[in-house]
N, C-alpha and C. Protein backbone atom coordinates (compact mmCIF):
# COMPACT_ATOMS: atom_id res chain seq x y z
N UNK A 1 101.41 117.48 101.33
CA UNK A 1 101.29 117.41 102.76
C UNK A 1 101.82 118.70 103.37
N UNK A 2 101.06 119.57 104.26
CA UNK A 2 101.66 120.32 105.17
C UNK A 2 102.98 120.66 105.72
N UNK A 3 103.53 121.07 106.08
CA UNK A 3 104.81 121.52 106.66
C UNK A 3 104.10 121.29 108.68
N UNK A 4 104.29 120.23 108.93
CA UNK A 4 104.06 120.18 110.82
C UNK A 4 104.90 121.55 111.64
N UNK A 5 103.85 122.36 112.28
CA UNK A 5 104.76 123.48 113.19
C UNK A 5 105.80 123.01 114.16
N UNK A 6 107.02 123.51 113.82
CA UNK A 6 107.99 123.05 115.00
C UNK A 6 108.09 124.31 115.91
N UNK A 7 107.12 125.22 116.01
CA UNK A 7 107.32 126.20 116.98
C UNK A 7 107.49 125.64 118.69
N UNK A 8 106.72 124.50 119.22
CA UNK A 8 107.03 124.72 119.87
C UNK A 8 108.12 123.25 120.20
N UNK A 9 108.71 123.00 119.27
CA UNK A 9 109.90 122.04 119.83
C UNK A 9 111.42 122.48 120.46
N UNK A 10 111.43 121.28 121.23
CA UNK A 10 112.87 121.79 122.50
C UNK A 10 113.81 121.14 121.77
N UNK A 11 114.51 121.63 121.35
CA UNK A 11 115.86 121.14 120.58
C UNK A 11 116.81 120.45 121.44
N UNK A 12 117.99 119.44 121.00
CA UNK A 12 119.31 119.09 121.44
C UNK A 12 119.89 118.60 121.28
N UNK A 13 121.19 118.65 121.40
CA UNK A 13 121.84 118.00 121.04
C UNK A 13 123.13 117.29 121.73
N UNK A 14 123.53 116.25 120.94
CA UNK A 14 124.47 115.35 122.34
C UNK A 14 125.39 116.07 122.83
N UNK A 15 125.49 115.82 124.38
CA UNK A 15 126.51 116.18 124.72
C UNK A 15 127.92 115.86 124.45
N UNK A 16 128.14 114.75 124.09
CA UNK A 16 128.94 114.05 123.19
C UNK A 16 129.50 115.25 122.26
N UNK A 17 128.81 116.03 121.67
CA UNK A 17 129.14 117.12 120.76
C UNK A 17 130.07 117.93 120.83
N UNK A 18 130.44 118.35 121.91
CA UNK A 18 131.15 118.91 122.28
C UNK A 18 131.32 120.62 121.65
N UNK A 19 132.47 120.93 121.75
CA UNK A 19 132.79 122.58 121.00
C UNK A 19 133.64 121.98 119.69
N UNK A 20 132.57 121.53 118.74
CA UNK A 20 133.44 121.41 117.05
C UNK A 20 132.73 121.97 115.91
N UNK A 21 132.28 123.17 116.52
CA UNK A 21 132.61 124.65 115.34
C UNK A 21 131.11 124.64 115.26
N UNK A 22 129.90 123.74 115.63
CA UNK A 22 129.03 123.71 115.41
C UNK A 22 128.28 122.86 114.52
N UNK A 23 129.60 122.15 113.78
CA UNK A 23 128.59 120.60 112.81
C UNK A 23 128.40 119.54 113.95
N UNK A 24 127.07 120.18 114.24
CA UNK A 24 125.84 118.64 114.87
C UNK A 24 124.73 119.17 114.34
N UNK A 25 123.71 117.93 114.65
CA UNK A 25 122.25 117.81 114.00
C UNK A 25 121.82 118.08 115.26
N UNK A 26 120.38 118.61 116.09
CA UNK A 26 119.76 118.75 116.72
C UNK A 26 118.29 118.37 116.19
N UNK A 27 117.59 117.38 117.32
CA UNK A 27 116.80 116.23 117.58
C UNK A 27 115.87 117.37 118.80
N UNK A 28 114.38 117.06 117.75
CA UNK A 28 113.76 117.69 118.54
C UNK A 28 112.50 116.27 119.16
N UNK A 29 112.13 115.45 120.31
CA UNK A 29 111.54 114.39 120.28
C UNK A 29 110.13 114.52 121.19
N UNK A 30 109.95 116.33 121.53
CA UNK A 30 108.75 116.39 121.82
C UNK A 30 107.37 116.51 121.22
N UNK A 31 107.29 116.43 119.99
CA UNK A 31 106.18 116.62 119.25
C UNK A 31 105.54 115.50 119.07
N UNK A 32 104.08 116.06 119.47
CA UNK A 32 103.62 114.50 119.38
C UNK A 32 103.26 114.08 117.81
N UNK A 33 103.79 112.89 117.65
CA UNK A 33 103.64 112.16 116.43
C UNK A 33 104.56 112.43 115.74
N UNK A 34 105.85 112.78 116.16
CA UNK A 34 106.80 113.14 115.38
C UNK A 34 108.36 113.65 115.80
N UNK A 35 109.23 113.19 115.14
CA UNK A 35 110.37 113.18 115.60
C UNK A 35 111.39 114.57 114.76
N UNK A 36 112.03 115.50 115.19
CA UNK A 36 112.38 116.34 113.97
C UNK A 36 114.03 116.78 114.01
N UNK A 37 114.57 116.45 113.04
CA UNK A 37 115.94 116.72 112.79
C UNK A 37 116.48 118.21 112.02
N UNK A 38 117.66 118.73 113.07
CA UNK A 38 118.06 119.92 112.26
C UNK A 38 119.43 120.17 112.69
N UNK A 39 120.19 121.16 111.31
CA UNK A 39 121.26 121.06 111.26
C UNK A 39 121.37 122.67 112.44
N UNK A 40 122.38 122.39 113.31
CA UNK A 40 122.82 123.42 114.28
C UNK A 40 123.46 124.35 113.69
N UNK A 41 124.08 124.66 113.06
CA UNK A 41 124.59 125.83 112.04
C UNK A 41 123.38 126.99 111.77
N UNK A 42 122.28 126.38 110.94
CA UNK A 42 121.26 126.32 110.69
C UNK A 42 119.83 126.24 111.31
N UNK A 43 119.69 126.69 112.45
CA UNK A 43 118.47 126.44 112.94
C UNK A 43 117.29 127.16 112.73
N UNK A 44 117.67 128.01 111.75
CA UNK A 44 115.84 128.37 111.38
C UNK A 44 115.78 127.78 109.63
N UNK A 45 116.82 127.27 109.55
CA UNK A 45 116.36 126.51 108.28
C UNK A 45 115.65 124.83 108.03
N UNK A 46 115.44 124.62 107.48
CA UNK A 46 114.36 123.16 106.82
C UNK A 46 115.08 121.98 107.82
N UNK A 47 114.26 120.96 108.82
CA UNK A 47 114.37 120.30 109.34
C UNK A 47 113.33 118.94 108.70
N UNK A 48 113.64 117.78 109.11
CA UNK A 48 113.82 116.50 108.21
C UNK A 48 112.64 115.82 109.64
N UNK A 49 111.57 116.04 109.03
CA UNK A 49 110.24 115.30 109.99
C UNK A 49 110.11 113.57 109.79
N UNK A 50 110.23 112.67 111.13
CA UNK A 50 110.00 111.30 110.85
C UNK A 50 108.99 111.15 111.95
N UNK A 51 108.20 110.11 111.38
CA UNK A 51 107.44 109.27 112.56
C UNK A 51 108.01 108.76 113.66
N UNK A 52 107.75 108.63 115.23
CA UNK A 52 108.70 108.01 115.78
C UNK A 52 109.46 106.78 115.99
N UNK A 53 108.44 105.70 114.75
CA UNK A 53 109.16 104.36 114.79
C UNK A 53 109.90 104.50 113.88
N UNK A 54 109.75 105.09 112.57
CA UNK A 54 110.80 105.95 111.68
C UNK A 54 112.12 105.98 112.41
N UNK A 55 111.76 106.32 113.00
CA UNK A 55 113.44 107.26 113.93
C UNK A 55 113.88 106.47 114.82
N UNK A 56 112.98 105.69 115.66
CA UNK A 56 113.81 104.56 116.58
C UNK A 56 114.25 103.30 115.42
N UNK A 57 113.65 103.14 113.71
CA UNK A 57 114.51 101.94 113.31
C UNK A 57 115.73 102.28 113.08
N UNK A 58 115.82 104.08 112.28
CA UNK A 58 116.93 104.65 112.44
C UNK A 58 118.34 104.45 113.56
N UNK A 59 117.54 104.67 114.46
CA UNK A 59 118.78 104.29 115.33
C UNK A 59 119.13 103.01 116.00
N UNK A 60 118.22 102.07 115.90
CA UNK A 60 118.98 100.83 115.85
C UNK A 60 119.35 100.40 114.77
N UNK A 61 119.86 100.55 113.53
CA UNK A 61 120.18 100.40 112.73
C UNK A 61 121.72 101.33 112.63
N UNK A 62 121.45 102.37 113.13
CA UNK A 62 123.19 102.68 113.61
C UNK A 62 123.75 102.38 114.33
N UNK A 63 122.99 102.17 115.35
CA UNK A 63 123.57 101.20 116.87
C UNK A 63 124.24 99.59 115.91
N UNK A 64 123.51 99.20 114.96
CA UNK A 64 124.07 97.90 114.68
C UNK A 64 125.27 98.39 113.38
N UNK A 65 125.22 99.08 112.90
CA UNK A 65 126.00 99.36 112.06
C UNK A 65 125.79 99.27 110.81
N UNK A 66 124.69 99.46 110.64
CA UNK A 66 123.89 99.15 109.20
C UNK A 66 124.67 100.13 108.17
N UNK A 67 124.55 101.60 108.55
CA UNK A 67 125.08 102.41 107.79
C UNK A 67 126.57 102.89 107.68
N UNK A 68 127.64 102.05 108.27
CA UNK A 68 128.76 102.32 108.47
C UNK A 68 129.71 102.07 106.77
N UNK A 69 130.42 102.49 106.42
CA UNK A 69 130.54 102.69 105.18
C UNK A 69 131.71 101.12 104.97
């Protein structure tokens, strides 16, 4: 499968984030048909492409605590 262009996606990240050195992920959710994750350190490196129901089970599933250790 292809590599989807993220040229023209708007990145961001939570404000929640605050100033901590730069470990956050940045969420790009304008592409259509697709949701794209990347590490902020890192932003011209390899970002993690999901469908968007992909990504909304994702986050209700952290909202419930599915993945809490």
């Amino acid at each position: 499968m292809a590599q989807p262009s993220l040229t023209n996606a708007q990145w961001r990240k939570s404000k929640r984030s605050g100033d901590n050195g730069g470990s956050c992920v940045e969420v790009a959710t304008n592409l259509p048909g697709l949701v794209a994750v990347r590490d902020s350190k890192n932003p011209s490196g390899p970002a993690l492409v999901f469908p968007p129901h992909e990504w909304s089970r994702f986050l209700d599933g952290t909202a419930k605590g599915k993945f809490d250790l």
